[in-house]
C-alpha atoms as a PDB file:
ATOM      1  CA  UNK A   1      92.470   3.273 -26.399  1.00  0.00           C
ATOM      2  CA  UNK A   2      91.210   6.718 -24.706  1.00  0.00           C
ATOM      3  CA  UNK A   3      94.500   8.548 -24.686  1.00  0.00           C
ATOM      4  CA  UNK A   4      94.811   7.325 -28.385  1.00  0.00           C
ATOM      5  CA  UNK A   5      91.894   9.395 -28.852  1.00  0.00           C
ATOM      6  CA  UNK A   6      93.326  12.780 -27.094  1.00  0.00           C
ATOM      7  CA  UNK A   7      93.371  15.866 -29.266  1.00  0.00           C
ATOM      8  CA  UNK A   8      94.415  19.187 -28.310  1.00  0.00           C
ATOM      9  CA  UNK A   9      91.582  21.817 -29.552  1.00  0.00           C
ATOM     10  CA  UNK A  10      91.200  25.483 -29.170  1.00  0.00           C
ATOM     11  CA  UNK A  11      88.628  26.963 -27.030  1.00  0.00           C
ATOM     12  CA  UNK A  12      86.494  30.195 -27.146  1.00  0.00           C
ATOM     13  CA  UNK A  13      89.038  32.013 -25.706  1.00  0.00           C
ATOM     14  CA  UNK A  14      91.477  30.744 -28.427  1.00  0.00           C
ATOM     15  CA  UNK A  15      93.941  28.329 -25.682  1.00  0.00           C
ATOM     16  CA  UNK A  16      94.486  24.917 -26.207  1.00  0.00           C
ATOM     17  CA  UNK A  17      92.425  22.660 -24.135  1.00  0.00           C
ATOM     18  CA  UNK A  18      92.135  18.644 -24.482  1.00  0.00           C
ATOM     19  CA  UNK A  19      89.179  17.157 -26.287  1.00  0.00           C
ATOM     20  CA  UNK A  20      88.657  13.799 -28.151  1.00  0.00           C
ATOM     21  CA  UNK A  21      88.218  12.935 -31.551  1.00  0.00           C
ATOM     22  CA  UNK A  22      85.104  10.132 -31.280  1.00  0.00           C
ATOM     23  CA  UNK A  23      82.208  11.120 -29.188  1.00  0.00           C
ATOM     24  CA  UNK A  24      82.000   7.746 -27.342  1.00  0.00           C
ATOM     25  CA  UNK A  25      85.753   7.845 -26.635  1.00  0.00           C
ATOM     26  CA  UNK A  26      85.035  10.631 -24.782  1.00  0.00           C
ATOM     27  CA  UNK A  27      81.858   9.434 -22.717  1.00  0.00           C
ATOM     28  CA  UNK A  28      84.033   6.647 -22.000  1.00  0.00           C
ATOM     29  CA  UNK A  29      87.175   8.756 -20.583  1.00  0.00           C
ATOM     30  CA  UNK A  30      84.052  10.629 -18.598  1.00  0.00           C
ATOM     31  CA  UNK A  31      83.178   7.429 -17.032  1.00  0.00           C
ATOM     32  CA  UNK A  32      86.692   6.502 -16.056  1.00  0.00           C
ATOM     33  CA  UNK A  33      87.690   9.704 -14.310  1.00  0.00           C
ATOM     34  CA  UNK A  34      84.335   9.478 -12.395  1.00  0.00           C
ATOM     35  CA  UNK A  35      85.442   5.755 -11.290  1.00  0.00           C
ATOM     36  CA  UNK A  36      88.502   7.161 -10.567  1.00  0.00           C
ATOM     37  CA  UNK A  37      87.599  10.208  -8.517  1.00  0.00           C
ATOM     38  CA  UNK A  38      85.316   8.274  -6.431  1.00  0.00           C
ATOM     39  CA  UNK A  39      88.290   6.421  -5.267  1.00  0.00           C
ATOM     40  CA  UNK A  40      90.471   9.421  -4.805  1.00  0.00           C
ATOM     41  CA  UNK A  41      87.786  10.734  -2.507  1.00  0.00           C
ATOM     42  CA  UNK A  42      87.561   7.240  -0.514  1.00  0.00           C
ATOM     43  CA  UNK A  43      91.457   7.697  -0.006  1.00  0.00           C
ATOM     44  CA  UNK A  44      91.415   3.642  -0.631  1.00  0.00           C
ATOM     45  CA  UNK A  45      94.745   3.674  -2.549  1.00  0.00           C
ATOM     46  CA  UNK A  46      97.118   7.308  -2.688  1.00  0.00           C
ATOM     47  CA  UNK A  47     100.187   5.061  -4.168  1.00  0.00           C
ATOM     48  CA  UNK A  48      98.235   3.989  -7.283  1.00  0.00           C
ATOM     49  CA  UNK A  49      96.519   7.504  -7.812  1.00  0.00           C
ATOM     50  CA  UNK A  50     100.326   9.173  -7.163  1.00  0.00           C
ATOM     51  CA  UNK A  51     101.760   6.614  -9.900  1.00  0.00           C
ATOM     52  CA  UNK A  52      98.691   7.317 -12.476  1.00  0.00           C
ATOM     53  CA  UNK A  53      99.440  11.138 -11.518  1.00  0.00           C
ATOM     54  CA  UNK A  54     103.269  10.934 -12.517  1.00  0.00           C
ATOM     55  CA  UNK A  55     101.924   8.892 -15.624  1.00  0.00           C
ATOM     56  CA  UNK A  56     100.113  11.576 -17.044  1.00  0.00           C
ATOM     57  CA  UNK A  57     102.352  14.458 -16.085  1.00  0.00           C
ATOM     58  CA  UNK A  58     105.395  12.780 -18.004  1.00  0.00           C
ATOM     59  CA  UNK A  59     103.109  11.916 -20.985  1.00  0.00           C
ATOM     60  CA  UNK A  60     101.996  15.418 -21.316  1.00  0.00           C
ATOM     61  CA  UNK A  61     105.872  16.980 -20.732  1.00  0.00           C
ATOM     62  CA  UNK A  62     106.667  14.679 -23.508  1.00  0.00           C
ATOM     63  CA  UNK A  63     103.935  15.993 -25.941  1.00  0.00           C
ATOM     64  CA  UNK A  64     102.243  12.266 -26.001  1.00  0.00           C
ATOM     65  CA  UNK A  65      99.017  14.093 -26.606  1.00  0.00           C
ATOM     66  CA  UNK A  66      99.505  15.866 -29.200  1.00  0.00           C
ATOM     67  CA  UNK A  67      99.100  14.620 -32.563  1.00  0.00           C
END
């Protein structure tokens, strides 16, 4: 799973940012949020892209990212 894959990492200007632990994990998350942002800008479904929002908002307020 991709957000089994989530790591939190520090960047150049030492602040946590989100990066992967397997390269092809990550070109796969890549392809999925371009899949996904095409839709957002078609406007084809704003419930699903709210709910998927909320998802990920809770998930990080809970820490679910960080291993």
């Amino acid at each position: 799973m991709v957000y089994d894959n989530i790591i939190i990492l520090e960047n150049e200007d030492n602040k946590p940012e989100v990066g992967f632990k397997d390269l092809k994990i990550a070109e796969k998350f890549v392809s999925m949020v371009y899949n996904y942002a095409k839709d957002l800008q078609g406007n084809t479904d704003k419930y699903i892209m709210k709910y998927i929002s909320k998802i990920v908002k809770l998930a990080c307020e809970e820490g679910s990212f960080i291993r």
